[in-house]
N, C-alpha and C. Protein backbone atom coordinates (compact mmCIF):
# COMPACT_ATOMS: atom_id res chain seq x y z
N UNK A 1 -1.02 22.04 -17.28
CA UNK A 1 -0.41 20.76 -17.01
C UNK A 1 -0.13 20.67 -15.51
N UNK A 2 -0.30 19.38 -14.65
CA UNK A 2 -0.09 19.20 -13.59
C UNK A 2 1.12 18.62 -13.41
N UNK A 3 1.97 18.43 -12.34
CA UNK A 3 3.03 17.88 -12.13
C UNK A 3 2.97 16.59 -11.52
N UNK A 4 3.34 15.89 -11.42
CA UNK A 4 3.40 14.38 -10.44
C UNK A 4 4.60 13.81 -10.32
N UNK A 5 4.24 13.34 -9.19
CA UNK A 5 5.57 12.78 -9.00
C UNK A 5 4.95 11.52 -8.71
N UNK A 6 5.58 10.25 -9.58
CA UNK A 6 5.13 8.71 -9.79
C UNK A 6 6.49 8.13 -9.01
N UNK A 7 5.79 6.94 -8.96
CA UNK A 7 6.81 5.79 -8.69
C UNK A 7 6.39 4.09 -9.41
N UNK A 8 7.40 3.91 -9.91
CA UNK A 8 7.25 2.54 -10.56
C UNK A 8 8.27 1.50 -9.92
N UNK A 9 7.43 0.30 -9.95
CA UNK A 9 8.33 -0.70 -9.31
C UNK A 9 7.96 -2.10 -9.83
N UNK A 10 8.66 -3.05 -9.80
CA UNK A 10 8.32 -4.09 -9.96
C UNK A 10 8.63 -5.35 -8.71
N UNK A 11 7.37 -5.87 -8.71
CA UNK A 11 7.55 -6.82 -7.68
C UNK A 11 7.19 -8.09 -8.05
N UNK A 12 8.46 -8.93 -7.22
CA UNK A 12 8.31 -10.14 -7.38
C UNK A 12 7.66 -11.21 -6.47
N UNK A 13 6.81 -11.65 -7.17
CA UNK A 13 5.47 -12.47 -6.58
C UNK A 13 6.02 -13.81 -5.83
N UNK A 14 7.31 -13.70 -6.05
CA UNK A 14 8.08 -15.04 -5.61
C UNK A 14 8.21 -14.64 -4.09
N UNK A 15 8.34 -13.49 -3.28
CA UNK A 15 8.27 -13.04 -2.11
C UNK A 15 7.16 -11.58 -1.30
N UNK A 16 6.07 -12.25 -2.21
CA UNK A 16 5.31 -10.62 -1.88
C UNK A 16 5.46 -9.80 -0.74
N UNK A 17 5.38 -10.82 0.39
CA UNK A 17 5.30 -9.81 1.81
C UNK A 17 6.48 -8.92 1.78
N UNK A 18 7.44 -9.04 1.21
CA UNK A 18 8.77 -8.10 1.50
C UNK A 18 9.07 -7.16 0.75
N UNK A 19 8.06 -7.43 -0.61
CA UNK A 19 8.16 -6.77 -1.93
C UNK A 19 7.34 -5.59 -1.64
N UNK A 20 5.83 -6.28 -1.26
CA UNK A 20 4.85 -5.03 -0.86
C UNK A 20 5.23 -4.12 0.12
N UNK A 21 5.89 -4.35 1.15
CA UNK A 21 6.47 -3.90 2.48
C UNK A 21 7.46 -2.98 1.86
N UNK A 22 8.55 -2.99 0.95
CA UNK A 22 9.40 -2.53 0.19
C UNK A 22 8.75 -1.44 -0.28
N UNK A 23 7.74 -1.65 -0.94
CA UNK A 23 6.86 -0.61 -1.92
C UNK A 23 6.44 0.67 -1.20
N UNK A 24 5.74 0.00 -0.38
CA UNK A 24 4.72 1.08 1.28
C UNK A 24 5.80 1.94 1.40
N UNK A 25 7.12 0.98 1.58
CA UNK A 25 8.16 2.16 2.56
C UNK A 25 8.86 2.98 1.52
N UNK A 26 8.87 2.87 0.34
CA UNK A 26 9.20 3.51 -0.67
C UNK A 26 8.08 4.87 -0.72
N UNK A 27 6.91 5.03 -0.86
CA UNK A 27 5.67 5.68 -1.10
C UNK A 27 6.22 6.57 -0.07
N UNK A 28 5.85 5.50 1.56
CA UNK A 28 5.63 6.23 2.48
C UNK A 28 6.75 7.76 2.37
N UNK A 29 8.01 6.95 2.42
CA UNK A 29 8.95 8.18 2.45
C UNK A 29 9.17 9.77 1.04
N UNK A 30 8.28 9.15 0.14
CA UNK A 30 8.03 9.84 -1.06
C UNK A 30 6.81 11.30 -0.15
N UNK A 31 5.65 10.62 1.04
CA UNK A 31 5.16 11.77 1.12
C UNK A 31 5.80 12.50 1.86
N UNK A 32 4.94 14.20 2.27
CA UNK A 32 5.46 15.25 2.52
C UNK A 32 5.72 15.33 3.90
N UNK A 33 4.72 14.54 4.71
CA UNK A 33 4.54 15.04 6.33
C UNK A 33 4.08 13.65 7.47
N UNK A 34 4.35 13.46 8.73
CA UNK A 34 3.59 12.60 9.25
C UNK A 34 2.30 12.02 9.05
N UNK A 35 1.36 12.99 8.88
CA UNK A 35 0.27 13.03 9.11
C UNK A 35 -0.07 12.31 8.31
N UNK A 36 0.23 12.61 6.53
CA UNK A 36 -0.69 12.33 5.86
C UNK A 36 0.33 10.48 5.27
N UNK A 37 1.74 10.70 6.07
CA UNK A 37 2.41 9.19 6.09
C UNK A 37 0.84 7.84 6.85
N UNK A 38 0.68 8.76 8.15
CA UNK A 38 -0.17 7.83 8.97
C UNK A 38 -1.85 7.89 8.13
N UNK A 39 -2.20 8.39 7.55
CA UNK A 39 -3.56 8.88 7.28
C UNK A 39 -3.48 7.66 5.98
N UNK A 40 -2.22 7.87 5.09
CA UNK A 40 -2.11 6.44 3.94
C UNK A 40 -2.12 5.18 4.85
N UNK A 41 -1.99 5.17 5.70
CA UNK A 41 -0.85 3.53 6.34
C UNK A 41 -2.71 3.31 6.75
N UNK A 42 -3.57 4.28 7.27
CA UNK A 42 -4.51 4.19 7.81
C UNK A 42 -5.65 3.47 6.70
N UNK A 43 -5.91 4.23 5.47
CA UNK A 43 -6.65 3.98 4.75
C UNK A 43 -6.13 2.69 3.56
N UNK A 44 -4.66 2.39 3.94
CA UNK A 44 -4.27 1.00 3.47
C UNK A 44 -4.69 -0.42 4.42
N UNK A 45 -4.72 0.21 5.75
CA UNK A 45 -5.43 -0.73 6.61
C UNK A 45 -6.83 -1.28 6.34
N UNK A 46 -7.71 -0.21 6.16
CA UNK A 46 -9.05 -0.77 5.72
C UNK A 46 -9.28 -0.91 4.51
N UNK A 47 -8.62 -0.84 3.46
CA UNK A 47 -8.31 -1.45 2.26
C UNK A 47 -7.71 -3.29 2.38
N UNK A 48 -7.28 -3.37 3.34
CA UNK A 48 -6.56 -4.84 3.29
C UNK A 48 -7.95 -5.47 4.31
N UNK A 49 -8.35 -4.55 5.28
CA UNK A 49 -9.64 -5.08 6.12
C UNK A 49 -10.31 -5.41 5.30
N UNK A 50 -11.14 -4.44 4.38
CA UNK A 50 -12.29 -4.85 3.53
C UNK A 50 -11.65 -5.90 2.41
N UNK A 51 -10.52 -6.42 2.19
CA UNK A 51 -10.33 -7.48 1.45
C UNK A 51 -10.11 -9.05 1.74
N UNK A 52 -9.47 -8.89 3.41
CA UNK A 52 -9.90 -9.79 3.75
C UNK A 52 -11.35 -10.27 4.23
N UNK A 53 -11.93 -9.80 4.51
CA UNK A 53 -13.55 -9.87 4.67
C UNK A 53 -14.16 -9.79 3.38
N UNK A 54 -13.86 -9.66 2.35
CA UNK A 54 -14.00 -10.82 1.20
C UNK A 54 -13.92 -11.87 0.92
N UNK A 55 -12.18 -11.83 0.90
CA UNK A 55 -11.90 -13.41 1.10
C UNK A 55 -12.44 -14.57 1.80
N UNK A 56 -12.71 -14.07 3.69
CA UNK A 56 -13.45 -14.89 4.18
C UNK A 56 -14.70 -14.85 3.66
N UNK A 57 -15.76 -14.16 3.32
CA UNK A 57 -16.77 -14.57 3.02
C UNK A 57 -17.10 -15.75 1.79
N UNK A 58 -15.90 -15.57 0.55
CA UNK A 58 -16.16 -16.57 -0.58
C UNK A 58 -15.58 -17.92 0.18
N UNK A 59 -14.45 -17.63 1.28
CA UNK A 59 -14.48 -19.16 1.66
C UNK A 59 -15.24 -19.65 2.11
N UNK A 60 -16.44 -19.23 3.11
CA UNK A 60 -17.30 -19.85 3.70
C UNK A 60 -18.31 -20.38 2.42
């Protein structure tokens, strides 16, 4: 058996930006070290990149 350590939350869609922002900083402080704080924040960046460059493309 493996161990984990989860986090559950619920967010309200009535204010996302503060909810999601809430969440990140919740996670963030859940990991172990700088590094791998900046290495998430990093690979959440091009996760939101490659989604907006979705978005724009179905709008065009």
């Amino acid at each position: 058996m493996k161990a984990r350590a989860l986090i559950e939350c619920t967010i309200d869609t009535a204010s996302p930006v503060s909810e999601l922002a809430a969440a990140i900083s919740i996670v963030l402080a859940a990991l172990p070290d700088e590094a791998t704080r900046l290495a998430t924040l990093e690979a959440l960046g091009d996760e939101i990149d490659r989604t907006l460059a979705a978005q724009s493309t179905e709008a065009d």
